[in-house]
PDB file of N, CA and C in Angstrom:
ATOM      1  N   UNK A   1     130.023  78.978  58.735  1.00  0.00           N
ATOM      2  CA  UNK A   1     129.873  79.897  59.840  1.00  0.00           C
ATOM      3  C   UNK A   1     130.369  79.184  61.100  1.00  0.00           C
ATOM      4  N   UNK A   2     131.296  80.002  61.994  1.00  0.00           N
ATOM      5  CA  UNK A   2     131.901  79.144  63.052  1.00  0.00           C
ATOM      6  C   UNK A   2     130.644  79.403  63.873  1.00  0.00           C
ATOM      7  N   UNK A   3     131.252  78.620  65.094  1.00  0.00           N
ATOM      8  CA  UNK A   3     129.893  78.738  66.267  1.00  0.00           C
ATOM      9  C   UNK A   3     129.601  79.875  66.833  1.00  0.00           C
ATOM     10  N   UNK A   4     130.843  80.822  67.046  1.00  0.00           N
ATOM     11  CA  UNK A   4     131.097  81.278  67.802  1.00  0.00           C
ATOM     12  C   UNK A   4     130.015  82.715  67.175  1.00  0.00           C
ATOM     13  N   UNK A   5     130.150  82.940  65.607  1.00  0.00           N
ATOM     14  CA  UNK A   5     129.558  83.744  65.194  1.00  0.00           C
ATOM     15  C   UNK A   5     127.974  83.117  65.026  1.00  0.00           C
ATOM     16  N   UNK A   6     127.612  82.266  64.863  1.00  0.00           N
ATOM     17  CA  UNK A   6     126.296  81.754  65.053  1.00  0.00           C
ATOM     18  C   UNK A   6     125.963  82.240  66.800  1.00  0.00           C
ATOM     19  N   UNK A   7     126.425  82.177  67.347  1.00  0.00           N
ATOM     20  CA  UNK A   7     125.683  82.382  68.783  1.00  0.00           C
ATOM     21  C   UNK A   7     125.610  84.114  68.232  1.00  0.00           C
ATOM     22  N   UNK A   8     126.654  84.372  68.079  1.00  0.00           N
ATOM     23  CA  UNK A   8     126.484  86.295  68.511  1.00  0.00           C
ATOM     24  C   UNK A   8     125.240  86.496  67.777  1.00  0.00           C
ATOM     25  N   UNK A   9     125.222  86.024  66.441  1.00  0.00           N
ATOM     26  CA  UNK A   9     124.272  86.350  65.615  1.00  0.00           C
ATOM     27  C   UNK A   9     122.846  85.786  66.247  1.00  0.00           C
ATOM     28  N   UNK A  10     122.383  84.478  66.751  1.00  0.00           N
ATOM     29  CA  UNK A  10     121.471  84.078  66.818  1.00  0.00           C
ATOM     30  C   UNK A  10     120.921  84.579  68.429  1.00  0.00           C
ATOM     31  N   UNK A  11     122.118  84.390  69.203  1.00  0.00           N
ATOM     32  CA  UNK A  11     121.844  85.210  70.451  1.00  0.00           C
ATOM     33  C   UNK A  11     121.636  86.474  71.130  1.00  0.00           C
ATOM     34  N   UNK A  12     121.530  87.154  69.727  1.00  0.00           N
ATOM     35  CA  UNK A  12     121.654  89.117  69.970  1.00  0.00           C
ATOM     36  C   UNK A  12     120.158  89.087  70.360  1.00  0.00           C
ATOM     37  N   UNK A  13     119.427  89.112  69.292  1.00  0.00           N
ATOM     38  CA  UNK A  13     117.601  89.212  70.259  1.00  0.00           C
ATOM     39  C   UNK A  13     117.740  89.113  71.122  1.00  0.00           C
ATOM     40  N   UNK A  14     117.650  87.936  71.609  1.00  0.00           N
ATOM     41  CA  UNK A  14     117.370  87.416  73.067  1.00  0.00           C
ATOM     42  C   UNK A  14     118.513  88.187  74.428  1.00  0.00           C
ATOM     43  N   UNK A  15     119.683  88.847  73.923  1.00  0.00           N
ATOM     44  CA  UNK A  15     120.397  89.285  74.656  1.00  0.00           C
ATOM     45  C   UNK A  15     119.988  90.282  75.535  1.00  0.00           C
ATOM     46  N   UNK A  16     118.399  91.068  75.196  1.00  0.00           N
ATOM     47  CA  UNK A  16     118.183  92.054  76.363  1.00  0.00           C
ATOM     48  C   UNK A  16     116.916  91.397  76.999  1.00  0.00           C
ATOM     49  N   UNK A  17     116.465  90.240  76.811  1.00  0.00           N
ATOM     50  CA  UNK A  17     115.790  89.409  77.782  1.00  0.00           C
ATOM     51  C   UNK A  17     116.819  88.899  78.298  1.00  0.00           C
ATOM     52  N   UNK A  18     117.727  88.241  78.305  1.00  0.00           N
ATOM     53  CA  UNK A  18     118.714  87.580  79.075  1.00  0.00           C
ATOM     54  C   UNK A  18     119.758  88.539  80.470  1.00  0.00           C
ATOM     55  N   UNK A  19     119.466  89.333  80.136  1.00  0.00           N
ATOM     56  CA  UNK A  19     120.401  90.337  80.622  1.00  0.00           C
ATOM     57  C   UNK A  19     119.499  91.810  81.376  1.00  0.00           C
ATOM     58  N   UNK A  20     119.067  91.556  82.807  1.00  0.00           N
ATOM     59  CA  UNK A  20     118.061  92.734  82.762  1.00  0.00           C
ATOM     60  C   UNK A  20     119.047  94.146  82.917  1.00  0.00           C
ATOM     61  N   UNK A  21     118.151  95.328  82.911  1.00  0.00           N
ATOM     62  CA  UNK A  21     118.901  96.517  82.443  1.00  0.00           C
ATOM     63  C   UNK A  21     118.853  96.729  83.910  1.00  0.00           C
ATOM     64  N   UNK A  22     119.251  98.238  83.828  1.00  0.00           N
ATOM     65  CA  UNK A  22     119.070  98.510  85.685  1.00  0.00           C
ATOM     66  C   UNK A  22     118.228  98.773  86.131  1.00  0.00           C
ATOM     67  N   UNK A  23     117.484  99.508  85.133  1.00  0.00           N
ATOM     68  CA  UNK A  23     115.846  99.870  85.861  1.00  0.00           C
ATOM     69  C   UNK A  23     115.260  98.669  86.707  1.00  0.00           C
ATOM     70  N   UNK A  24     115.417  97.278  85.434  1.00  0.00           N
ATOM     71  CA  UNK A  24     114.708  95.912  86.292  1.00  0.00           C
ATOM     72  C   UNK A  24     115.414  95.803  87.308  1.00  0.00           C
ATOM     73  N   UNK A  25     116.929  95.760  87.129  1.00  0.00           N
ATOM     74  CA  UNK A  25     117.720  95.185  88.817  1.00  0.00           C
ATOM     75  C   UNK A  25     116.809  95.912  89.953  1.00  0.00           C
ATOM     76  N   UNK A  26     116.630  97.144  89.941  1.00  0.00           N
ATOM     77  CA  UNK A  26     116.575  97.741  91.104  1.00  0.00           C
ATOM     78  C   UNK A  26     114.695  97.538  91.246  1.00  0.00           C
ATOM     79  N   UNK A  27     114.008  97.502  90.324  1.00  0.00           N
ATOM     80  CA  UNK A  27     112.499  97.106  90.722  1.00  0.00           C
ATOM     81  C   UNK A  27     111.972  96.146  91.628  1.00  0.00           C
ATOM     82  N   UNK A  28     112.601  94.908  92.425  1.00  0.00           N
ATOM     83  CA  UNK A  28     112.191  94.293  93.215  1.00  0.00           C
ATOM     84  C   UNK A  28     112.524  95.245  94.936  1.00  0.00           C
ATOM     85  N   UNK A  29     113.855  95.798  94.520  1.00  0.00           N
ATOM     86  CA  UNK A  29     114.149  96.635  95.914  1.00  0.00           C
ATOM     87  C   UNK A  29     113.082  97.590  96.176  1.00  0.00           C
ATOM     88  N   UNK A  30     112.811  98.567  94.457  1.00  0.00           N
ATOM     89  CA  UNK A  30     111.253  99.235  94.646  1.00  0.00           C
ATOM     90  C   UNK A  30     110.422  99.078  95.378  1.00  0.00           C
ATOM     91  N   UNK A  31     110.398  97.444  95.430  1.00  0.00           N
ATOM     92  CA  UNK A  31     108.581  96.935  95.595  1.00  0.00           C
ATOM     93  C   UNK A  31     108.815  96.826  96.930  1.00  0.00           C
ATOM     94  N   UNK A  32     109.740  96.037  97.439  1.00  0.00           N
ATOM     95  CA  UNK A  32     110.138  95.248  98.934  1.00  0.00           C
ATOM     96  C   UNK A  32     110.073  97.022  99.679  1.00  0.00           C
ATOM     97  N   UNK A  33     111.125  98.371  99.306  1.00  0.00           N
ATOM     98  CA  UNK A  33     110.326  99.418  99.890  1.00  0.00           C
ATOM     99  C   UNK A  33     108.781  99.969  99.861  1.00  0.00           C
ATOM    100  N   UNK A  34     108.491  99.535  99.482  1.00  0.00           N
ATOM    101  CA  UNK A  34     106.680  99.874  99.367  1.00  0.00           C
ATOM    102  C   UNK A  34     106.327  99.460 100.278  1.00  0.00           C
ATOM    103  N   UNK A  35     106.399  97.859 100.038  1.00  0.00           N
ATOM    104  CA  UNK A  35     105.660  97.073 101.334  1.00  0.00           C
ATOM    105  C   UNK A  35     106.241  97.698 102.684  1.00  0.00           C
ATOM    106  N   UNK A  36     107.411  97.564 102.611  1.00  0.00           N
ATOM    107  CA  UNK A  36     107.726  98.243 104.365  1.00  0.00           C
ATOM    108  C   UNK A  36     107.038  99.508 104.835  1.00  0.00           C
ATOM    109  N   UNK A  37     107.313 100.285 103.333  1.00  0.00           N
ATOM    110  CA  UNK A  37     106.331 101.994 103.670  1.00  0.00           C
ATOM    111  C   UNK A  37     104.571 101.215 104.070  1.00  0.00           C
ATOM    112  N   UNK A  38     104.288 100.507 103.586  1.00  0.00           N
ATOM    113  CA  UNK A  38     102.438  99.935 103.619  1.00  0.00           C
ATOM    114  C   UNK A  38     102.654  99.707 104.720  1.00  0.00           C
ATOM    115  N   UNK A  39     103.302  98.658 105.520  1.00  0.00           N
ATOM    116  CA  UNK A  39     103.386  97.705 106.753  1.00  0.00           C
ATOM    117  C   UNK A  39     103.616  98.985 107.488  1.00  0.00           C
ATOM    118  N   UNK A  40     104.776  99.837 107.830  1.00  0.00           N
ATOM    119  CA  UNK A  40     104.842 100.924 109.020  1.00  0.00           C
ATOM    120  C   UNK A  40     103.715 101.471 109.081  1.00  0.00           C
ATOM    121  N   UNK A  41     103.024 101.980 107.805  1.00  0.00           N
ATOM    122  CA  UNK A  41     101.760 103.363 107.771  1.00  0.00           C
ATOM    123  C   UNK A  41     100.688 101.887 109.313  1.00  0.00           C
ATOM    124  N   UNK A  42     100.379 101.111 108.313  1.00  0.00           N
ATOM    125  CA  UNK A  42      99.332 100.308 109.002  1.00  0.00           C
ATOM    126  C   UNK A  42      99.664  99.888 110.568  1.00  0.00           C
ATOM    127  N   UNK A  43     101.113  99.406 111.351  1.00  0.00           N
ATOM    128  CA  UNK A  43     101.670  99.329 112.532  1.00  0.00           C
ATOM    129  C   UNK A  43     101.395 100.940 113.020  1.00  0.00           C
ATOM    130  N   UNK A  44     101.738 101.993 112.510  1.00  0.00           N
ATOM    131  CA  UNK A  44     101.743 103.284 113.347  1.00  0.00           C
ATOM    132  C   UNK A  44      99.742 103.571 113.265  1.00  0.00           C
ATOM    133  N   UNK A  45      99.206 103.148 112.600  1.00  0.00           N
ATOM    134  CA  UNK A  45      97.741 103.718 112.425  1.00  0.00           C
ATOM    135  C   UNK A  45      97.216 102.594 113.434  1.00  0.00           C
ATOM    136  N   UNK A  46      97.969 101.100 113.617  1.00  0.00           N
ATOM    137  CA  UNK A  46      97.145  99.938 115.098  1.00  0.00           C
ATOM    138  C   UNK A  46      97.669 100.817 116.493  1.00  0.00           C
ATOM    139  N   UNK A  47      98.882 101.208 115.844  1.00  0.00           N
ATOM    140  CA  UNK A  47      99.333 101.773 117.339  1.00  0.00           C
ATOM    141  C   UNK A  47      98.503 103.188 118.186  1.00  0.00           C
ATOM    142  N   UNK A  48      98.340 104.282 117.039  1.00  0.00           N
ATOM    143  CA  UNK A  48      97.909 105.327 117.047  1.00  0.00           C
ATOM    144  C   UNK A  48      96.387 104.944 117.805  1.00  0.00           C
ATOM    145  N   UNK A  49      95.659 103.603 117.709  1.00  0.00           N
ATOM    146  CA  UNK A  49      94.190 103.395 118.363  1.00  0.00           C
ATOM    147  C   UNK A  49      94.324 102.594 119.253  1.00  0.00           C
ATOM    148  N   UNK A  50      95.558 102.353 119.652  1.00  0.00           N
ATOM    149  CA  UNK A  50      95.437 101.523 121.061  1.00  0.00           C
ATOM    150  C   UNK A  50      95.359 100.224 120.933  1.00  0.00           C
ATOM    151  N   UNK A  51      95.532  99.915 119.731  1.00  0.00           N
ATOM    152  CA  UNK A  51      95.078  98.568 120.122  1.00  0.00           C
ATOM    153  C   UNK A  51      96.259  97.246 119.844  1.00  0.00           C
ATOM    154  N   UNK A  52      97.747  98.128 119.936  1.00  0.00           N
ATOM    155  CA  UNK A  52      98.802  97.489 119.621  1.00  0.00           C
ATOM    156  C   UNK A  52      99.387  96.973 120.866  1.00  0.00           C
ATOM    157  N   UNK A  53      99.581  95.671 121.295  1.00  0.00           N
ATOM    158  CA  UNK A  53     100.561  94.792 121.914  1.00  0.00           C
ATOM    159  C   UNK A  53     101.495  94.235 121.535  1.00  0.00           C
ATOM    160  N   UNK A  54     102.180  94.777 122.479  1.00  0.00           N
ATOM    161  CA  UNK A  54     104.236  94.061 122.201  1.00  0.00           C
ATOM    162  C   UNK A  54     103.860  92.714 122.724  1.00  0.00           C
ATOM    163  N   UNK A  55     105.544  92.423 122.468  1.00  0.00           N
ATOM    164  CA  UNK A  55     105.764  90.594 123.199  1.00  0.00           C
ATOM    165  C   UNK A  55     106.140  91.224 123.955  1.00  0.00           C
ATOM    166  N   UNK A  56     105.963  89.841 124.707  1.00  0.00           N
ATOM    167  CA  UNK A  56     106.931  89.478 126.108  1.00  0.00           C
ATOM    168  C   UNK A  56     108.131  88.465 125.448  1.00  0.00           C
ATOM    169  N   UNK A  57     109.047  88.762 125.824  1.00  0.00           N
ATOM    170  CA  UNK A  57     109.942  87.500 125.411  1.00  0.00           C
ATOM    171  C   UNK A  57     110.479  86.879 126.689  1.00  0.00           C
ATOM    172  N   UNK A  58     109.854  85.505 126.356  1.00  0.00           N
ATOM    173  CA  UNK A  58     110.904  84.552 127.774  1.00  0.00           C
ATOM    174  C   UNK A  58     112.273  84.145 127.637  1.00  0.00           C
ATOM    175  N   UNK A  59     112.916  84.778 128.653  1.00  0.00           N
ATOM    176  CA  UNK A  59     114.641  84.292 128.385  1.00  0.00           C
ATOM    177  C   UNK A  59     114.505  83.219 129.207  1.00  0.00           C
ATOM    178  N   UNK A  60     114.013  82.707 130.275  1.00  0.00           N
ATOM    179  CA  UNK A  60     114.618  81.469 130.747  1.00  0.00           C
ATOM    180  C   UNK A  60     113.596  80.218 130.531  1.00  0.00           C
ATOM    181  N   UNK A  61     114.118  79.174 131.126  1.00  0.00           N
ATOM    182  CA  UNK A  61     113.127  77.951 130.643  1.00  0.00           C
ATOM    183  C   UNK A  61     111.968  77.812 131.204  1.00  0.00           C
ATOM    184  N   UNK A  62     110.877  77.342 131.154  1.00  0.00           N
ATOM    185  CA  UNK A  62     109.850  77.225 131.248  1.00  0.00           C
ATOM    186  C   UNK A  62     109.685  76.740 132.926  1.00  0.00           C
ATOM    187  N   UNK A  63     108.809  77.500 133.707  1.00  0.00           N
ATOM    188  CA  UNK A  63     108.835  76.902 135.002  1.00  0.00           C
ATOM    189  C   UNK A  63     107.568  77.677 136.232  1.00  0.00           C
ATOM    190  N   UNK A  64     107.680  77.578 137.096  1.00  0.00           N
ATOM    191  CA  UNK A  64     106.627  78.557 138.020  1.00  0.00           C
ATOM    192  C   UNK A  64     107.370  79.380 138.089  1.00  0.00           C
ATOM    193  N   UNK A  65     108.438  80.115 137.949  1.00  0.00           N
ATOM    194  CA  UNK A  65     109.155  81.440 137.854  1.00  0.00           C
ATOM    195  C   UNK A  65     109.427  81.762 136.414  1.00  0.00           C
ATOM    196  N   UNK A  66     110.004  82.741 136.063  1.00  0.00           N
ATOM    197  CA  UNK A  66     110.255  82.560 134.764  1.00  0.00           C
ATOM    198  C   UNK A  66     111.141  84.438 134.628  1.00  0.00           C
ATOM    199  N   UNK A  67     111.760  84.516 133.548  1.00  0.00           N
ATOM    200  CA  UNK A  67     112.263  85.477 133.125  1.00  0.00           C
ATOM    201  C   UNK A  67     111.934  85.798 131.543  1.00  0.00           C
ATOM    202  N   UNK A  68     111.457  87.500 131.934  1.00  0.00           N
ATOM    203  CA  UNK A  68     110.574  87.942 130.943  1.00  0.00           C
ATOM    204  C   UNK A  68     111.764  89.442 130.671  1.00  0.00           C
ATOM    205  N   UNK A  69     112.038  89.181 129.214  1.00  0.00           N
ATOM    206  CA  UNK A  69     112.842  90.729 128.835  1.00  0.00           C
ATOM    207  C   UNK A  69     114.223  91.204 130.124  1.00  0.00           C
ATOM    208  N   UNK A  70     114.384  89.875 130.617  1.00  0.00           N
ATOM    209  CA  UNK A  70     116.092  90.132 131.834  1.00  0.00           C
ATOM    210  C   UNK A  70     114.995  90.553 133.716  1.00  0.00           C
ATOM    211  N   UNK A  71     114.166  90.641 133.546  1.00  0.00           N
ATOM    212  CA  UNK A  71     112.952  90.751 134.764  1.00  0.00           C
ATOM    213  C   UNK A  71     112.696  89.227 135.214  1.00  0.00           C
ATOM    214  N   UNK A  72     112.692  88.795 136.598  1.00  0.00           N
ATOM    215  CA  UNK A  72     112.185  87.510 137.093  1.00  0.00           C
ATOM    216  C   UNK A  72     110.880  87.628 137.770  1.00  0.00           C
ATOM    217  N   UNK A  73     110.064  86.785 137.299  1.00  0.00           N
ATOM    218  CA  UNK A  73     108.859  87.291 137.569  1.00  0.00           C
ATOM    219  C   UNK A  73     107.881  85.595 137.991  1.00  0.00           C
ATOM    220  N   UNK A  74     106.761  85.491 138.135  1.00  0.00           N
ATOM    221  CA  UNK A  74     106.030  84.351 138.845  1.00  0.00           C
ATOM    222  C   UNK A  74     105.599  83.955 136.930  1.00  0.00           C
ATOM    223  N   UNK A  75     105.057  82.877 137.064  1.00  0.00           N
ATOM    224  CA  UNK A  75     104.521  81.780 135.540  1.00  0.00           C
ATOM    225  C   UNK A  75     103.453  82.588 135.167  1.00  0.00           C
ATOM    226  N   UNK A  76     103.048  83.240 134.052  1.00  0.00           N
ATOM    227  CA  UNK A  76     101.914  83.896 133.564  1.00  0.00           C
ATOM    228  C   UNK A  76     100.332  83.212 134.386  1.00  0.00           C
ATOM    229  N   UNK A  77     100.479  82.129 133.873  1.00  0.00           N
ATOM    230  CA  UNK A  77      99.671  81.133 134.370  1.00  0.00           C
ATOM    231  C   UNK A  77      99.332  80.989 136.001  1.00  0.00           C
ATOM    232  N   UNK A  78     100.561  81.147 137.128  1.00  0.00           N
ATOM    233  CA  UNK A  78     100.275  81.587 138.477  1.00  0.00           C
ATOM    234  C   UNK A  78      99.235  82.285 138.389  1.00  0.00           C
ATOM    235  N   UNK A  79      98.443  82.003 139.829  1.00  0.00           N
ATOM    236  CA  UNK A  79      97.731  83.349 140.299  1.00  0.00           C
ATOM    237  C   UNK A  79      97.953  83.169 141.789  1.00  0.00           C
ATOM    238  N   UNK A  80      98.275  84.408 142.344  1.00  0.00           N
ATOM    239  CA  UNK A  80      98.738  84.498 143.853  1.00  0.00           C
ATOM    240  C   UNK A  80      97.600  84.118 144.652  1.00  0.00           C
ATOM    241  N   UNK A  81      97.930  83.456 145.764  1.00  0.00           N
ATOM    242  CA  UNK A  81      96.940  83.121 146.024  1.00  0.00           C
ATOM    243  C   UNK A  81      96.199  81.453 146.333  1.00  0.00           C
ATOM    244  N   UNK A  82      96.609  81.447 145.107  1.00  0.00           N
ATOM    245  CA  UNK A  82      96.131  79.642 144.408  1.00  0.00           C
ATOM    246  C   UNK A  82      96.650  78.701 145.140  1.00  0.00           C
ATOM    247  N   UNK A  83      96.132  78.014 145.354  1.00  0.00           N
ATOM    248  CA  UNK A  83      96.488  76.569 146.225  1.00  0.00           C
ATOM    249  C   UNK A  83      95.774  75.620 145.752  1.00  0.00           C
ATOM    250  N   UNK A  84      96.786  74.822 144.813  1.00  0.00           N
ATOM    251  CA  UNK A  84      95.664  73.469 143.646  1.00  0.00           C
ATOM    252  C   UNK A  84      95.646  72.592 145.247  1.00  0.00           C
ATOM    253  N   UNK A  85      94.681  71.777 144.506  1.00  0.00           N
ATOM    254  CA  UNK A  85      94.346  70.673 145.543  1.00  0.00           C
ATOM    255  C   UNK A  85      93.750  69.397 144.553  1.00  0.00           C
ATOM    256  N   UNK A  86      94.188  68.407 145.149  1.00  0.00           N
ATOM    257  CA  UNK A  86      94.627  67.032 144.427  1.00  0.00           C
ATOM    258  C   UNK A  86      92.915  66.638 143.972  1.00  0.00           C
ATOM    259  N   UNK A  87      92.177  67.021 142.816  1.00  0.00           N
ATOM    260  CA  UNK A  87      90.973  66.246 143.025  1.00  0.00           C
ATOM    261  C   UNK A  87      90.509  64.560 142.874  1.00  0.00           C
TER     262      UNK A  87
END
């Protein structure tokens, strides 16, 4: 028996574990849509009670001014007003 027919022969079983069909290809895309459908329902049901906060994103570097979303604005941390003093 050449090799070549030893594999076909010995490798046919195993050929539809080795090889998933399409149903399997497409079952992880299944799942990964689920979770997104789970994750939106639960984001629109935090949002729907108020109790959802966005970011702020800082575009510029860190400083007593700062730029928030293309807006220049005072350091979160400022408070108007304030005058440290050396203790």
């Amino acid at each position: 028996m050449s090799l070549r027919t030893a594999v076909r022969l010995f490798g046919a079983p195993f050929r539809s574990v080795l090889q998933p069909c399409a149903a399997n290809a497409r079952r992880p895309y299944a799942a990964v849509a689920q979770a997104l459908s789970v994750l939106e329902n639960e984001l629109d049901t935090i949002r729907a009670a108020g109790t959802w906060k966005g970011e702020r994103v800082i575009t510029s570097k860190q400083g007593p001014h700062i730029n928030v979303d293309g807006s220049r604005g005072e350091h979160p941390n400022q408070m108007k007003g304030f005058v440290e003093t050396g203790s």
